[in-house]
PDB file of N, CA and C in Angstrom:
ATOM      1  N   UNK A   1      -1.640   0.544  -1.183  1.00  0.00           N
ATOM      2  CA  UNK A   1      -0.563  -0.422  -1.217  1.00  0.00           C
ATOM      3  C   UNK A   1      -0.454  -0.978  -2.631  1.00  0.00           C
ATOM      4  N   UNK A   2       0.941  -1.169  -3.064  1.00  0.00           N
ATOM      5  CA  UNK A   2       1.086  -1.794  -4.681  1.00  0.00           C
ATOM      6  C   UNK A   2       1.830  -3.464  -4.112  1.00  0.00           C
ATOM      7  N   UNK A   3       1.671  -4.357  -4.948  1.00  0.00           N
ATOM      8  CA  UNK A   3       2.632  -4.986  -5.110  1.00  0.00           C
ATOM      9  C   UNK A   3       3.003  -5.752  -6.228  1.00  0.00           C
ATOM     10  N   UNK A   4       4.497  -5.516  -6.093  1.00  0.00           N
ATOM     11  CA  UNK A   4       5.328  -6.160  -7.083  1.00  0.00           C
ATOM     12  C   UNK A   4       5.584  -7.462  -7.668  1.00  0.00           C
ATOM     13  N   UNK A   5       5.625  -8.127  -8.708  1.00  0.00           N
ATOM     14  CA  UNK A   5       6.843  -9.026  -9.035  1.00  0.00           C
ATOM     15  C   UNK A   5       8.152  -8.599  -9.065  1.00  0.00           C
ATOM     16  N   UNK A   6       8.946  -9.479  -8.683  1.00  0.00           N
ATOM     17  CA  UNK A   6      10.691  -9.007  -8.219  1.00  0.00           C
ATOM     18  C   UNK A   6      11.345 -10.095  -9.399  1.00  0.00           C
ATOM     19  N   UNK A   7      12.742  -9.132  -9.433  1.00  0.00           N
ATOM     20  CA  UNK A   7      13.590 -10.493  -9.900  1.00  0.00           C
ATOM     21  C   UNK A   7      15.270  -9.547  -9.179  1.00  0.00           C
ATOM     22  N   UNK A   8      15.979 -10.443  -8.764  1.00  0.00           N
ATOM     23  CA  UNK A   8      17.145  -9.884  -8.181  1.00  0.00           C
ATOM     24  C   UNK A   8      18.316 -10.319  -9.690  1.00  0.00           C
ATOM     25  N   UNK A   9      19.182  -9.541  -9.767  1.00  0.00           N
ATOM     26  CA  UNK A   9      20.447  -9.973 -10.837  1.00  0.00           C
ATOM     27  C   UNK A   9      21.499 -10.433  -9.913  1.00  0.00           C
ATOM     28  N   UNK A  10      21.960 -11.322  -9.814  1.00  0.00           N
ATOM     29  CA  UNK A  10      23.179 -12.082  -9.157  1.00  0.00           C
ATOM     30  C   UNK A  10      24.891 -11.763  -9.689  1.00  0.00           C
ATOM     31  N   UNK A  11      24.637 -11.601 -10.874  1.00  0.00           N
ATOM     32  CA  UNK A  11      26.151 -11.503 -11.828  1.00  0.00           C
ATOM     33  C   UNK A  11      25.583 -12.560 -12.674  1.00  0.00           C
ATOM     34  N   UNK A  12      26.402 -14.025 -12.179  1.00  0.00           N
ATOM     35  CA  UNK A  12      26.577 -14.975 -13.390  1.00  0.00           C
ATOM     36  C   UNK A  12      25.302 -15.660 -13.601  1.00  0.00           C
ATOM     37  N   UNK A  13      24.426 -15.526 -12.689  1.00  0.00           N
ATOM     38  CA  UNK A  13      23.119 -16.149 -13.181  1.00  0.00           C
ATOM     39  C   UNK A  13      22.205 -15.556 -13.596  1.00  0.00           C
ATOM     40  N   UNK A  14      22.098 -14.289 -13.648  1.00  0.00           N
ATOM     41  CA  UNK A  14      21.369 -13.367 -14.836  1.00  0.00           C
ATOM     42  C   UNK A  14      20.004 -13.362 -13.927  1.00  0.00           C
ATOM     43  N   UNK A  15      18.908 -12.675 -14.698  1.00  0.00           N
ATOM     44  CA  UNK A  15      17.999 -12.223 -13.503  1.00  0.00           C
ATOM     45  C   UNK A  15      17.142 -13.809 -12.980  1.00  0.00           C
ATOM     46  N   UNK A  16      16.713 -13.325 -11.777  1.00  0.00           N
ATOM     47  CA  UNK A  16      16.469 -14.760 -11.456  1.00  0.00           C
ATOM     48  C   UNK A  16      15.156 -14.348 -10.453  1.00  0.00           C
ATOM     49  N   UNK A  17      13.839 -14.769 -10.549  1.00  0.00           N
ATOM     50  CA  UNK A  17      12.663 -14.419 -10.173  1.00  0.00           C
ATOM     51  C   UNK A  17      13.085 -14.554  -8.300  1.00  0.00           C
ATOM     52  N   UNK A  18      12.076 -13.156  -7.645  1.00  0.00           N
ATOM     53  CA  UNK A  18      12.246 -13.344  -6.002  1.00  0.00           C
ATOM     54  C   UNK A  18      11.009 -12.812  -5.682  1.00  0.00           C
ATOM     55  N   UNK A  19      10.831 -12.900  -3.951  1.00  0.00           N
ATOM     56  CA  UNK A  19       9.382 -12.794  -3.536  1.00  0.00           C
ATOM     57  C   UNK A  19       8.606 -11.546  -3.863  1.00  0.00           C
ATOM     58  N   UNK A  20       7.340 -11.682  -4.367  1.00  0.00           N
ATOM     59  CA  UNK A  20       6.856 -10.464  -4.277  1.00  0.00           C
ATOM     60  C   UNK A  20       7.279  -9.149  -2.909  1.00  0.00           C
ATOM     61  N   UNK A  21       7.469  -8.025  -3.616  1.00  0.00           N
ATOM     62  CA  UNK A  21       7.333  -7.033  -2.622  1.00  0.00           C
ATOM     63  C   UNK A  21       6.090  -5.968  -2.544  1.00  0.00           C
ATOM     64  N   UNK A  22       5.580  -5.863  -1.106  1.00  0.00           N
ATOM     65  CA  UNK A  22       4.528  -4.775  -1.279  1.00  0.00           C
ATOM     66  C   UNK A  22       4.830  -3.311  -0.897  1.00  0.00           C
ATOM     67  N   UNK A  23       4.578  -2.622  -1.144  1.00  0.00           N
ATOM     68  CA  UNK A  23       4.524  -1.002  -0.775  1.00  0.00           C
ATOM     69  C   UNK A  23       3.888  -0.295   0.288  1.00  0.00           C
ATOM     70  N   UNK A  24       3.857   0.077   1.111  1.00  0.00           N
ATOM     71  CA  UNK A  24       2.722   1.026   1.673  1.00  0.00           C
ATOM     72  C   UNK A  24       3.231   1.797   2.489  1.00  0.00           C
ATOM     73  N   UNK A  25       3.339   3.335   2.248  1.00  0.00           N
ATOM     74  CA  UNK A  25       4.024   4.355   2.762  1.00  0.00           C
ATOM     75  C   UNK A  25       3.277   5.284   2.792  1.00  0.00           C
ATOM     76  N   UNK A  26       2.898   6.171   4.124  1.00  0.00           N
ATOM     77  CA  UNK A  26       2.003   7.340   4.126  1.00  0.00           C
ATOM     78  C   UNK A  26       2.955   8.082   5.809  1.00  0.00           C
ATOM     79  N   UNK A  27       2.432   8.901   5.442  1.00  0.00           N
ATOM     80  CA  UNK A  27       3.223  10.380   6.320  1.00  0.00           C
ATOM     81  C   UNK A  27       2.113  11.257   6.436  1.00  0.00           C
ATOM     82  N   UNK A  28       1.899  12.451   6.514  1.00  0.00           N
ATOM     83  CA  UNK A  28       1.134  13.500   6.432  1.00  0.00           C
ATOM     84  C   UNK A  28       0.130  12.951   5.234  1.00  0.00           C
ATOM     85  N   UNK A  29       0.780  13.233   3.964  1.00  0.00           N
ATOM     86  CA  UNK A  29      -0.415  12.791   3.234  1.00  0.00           C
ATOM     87  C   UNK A  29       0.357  11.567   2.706  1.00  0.00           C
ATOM     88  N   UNK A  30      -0.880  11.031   1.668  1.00  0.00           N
ATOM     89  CA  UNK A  30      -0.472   9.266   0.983  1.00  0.00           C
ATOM     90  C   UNK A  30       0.594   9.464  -0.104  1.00  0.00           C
ATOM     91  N   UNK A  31       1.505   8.691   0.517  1.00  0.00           N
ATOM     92  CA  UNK A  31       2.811   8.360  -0.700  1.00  0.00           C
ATOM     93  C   UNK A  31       2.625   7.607  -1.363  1.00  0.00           C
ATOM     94  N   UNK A  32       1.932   6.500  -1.048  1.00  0.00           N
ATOM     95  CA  UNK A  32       1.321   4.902  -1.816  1.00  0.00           C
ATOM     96  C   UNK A  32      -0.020   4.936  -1.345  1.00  0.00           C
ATOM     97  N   UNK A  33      -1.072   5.914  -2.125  1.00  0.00           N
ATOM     98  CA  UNK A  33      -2.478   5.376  -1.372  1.00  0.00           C
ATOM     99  C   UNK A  33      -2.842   4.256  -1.131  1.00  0.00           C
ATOM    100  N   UNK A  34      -3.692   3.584  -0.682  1.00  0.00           N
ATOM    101  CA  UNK A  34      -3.784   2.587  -0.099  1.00  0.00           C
ATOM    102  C   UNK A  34      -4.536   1.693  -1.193  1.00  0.00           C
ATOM    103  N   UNK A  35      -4.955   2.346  -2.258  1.00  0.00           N
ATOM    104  CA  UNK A  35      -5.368   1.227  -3.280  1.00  0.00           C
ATOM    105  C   UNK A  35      -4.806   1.805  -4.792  1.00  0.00           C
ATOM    106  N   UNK A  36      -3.543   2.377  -4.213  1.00  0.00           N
ATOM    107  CA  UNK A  36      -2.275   2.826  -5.624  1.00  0.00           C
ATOM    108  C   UNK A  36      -1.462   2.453  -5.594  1.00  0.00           C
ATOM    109  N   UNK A  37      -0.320   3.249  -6.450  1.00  0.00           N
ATOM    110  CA  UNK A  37       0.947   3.212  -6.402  1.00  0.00           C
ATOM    111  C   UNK A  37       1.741   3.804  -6.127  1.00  0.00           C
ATOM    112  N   UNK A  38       2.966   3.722  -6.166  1.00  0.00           N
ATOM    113  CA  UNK A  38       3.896   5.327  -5.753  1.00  0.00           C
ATOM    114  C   UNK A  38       4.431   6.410  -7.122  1.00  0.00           C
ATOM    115  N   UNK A  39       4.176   7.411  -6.898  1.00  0.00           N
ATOM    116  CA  UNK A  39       4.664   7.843  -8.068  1.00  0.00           C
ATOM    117  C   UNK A  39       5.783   8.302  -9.038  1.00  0.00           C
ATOM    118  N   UNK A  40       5.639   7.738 -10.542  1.00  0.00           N
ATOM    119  CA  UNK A  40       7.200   7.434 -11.167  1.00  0.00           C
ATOM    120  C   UNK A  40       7.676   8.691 -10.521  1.00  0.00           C
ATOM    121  N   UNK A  41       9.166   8.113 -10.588  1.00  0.00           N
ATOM    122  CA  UNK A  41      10.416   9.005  -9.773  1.00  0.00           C
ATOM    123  C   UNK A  41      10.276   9.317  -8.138  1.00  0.00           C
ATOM    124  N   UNK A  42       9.553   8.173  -7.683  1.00  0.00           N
ATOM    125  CA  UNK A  42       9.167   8.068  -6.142  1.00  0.00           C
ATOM    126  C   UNK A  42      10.875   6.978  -5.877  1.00  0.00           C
ATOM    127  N   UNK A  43      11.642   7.504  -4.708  1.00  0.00           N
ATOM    128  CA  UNK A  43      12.505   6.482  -4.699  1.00  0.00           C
ATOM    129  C   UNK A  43      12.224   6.548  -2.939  1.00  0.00           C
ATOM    130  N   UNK A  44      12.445   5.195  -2.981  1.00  0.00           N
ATOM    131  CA  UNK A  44      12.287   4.375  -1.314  1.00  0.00           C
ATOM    132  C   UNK A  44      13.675   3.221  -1.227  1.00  0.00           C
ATOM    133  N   UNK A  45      14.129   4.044   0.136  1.00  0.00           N
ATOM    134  CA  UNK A  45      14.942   3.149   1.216  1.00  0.00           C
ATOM    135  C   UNK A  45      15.095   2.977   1.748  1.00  0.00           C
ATOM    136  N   UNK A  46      15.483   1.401   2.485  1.00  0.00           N
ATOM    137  CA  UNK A  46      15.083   0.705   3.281  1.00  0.00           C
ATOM    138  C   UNK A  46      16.531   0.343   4.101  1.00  0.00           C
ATOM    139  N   UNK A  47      16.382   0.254   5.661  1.00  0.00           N
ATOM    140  CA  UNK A  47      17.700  -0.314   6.047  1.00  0.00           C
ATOM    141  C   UNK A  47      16.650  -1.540   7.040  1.00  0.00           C
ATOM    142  N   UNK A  48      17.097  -2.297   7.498  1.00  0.00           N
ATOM    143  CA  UNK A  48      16.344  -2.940   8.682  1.00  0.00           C
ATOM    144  C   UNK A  48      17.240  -4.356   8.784  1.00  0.00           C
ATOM    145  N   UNK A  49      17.344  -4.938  10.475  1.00  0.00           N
ATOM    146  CA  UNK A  49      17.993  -6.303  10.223  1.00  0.00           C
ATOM    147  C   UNK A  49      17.227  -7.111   9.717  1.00  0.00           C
ATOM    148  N   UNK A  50      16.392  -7.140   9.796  1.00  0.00           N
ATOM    149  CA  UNK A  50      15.232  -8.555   9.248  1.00  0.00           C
ATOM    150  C   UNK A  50      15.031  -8.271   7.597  1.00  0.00           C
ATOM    151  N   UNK A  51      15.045  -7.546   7.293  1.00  0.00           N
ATOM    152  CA  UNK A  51      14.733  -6.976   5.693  1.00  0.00           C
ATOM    153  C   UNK A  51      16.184  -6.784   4.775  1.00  0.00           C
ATOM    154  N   UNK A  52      16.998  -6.163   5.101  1.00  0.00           N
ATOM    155  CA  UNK A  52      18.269  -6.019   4.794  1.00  0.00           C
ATOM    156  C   UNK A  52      18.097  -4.514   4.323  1.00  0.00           C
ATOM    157  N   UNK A  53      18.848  -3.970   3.459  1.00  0.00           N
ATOM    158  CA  UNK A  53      19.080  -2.745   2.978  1.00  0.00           C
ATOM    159  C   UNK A  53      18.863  -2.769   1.368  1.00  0.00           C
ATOM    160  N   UNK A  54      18.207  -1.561   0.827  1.00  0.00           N
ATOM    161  CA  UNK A  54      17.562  -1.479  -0.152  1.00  0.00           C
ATOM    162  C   UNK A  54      17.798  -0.252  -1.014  1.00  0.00           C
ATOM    163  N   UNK A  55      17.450   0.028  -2.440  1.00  0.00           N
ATOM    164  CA  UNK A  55      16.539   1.116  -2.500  1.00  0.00           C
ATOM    165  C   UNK A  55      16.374   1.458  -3.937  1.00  0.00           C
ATOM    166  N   UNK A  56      15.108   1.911  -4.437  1.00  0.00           N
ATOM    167  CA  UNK A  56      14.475   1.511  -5.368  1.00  0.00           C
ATOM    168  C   UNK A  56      13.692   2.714  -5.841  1.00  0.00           C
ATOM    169  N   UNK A  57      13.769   2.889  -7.190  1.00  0.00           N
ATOM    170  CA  UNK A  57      13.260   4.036  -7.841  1.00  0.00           C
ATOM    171  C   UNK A  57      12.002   3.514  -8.935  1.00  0.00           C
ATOM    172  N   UNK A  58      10.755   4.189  -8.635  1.00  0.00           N
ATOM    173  CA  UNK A  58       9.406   3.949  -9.364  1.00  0.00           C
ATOM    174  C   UNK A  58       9.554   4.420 -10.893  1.00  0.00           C
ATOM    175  N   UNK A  59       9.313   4.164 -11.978  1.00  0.00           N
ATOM    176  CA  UNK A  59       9.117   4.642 -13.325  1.00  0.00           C
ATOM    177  C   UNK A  59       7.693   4.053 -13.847  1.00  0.00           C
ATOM    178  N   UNK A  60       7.737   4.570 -15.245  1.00  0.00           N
ATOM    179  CA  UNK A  60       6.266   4.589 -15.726  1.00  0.00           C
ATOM    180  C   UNK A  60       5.121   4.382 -15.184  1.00  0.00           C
ATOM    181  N   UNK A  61       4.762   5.555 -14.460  1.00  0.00           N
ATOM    182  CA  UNK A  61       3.430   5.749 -13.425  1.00  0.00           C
ATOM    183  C   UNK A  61       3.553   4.513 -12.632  1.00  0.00           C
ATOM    184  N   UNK A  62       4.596   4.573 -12.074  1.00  0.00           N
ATOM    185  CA  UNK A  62       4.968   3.342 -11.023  1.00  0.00           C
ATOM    186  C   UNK A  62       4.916   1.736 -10.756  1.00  0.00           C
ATOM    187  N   UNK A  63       4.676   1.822 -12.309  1.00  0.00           N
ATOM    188  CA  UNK A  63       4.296   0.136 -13.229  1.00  0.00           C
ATOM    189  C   UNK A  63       5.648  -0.562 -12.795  1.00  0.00           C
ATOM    190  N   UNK A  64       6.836   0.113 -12.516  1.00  0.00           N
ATOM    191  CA  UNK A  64       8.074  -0.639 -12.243  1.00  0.00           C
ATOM    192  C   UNK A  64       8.731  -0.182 -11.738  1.00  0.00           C
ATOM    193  N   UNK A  65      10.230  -0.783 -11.306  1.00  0.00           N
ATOM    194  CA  UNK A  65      11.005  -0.074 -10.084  1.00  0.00           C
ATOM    195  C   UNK A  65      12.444  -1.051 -10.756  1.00  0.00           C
ATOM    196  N   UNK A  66      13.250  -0.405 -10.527  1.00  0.00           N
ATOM    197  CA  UNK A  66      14.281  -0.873 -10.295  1.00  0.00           C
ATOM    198  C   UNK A  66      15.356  -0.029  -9.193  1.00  0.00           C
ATOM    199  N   UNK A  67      16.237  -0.872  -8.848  1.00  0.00           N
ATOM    200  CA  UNK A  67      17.592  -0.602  -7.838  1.00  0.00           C
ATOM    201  C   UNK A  67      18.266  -1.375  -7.490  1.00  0.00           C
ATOM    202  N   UNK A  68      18.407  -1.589  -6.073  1.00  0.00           N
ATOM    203  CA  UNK A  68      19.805  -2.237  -5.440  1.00  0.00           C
ATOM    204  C   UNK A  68      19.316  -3.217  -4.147  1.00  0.00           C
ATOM    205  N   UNK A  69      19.198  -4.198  -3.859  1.00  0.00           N
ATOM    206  CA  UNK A  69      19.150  -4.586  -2.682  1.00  0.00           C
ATOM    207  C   UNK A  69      20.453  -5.158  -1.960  1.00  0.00           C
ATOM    208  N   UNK A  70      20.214  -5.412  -0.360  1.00  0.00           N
ATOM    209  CA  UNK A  70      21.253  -6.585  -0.145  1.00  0.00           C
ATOM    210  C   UNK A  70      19.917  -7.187   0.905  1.00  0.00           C
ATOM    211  N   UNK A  71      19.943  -8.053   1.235  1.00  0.00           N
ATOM    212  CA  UNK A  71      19.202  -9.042   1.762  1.00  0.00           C
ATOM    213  C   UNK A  71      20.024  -9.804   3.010  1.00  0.00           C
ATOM    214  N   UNK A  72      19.222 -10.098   4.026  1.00  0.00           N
ATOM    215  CA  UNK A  72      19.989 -10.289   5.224  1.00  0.00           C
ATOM    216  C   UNK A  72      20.906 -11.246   4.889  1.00  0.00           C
ATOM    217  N   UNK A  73      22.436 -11.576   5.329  1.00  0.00           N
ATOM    218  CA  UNK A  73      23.209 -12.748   5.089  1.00  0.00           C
ATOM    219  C   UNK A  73      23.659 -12.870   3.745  1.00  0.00           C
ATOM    220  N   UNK A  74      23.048 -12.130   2.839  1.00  0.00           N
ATOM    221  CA  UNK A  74      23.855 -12.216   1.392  1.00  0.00           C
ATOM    222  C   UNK A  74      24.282 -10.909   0.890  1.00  0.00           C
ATOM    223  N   UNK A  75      25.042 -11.259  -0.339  1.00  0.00           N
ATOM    224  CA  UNK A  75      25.786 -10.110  -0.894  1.00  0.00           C
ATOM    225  C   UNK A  75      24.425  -9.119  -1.522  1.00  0.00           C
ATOM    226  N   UNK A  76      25.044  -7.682  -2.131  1.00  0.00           N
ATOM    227  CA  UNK A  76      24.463  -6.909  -2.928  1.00  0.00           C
ATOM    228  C   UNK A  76      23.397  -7.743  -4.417  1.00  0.00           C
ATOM    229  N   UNK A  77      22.377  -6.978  -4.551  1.00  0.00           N
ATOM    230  CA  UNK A  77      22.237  -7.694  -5.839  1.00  0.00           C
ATOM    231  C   UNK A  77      21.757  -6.419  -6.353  1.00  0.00           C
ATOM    232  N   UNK A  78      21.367  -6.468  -8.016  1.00  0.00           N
ATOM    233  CA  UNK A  78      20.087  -5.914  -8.952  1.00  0.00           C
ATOM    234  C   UNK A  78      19.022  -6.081  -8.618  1.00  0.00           C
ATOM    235  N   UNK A  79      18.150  -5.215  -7.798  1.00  0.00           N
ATOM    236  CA  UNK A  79      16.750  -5.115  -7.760  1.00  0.00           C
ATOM    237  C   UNK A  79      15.556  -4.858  -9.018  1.00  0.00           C
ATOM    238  N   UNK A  80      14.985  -5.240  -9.573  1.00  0.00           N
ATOM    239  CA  UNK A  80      13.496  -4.457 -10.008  1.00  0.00           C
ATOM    240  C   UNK A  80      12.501  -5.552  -9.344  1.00  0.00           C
ATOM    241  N   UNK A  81      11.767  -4.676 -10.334  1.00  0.00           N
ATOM    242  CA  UNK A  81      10.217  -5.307 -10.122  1.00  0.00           C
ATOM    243  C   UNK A  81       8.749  -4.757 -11.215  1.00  0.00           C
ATOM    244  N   UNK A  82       8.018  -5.631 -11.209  1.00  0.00           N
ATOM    245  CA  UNK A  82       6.686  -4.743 -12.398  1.00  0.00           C
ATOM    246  C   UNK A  82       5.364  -5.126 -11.414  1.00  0.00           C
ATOM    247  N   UNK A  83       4.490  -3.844 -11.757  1.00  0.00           N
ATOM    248  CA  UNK A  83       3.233  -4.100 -11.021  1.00  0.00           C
ATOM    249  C   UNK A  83       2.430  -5.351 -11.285  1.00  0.00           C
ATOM    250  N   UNK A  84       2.181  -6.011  -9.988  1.00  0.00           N
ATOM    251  CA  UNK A  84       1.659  -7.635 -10.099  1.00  0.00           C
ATOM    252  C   UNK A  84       0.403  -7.068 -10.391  1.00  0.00           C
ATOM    253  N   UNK A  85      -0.896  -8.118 -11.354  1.00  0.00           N
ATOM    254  CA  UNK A  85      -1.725  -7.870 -11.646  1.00  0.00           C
ATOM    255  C   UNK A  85      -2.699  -7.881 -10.871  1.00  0.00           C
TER     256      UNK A  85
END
């Protein structure tokens, strides 16, 4: 499992810090081992009512992510994020 610092882009208020997000995805074998990350050019998306709709692409050995969210009840925003320490 990784987790993130977030910041969403709004438009006029420019990036603006949001909750950490964590990772943890496994199938057959580990997509996010359980004490890693996912790997750059790993992209994950998300639909769910409680979560909203997502989706997000890993770069530099998965130190960061950026994409798209929408979040339940609100509009679209700018997603990233950088690996929390």
């Amino acid at each position: 499992m990784a987790t993130y610092n977030t910041e969403i882009y709004t438009g006029g208020g420019g990036w603006q810090q949001d909750e950490p997000l964590s990772v943890s995805i496994s199938t057959r074998g580990d997509v996010v081992p359980g004490d890693g990350k996912p790997d750059a050019g790993t992209t994950v998306t998300w639909s769910s009512p409680s979560a909203g709709n997502g989706s997000v692409t890993f770069f530099d050995d998965g130190t960061r992510f950026e994409g798209t969210a929408q979040f339940s009840g609100e509009g679209p925003v700018g997603y990233r994020g950088t690996l929390a320490d």
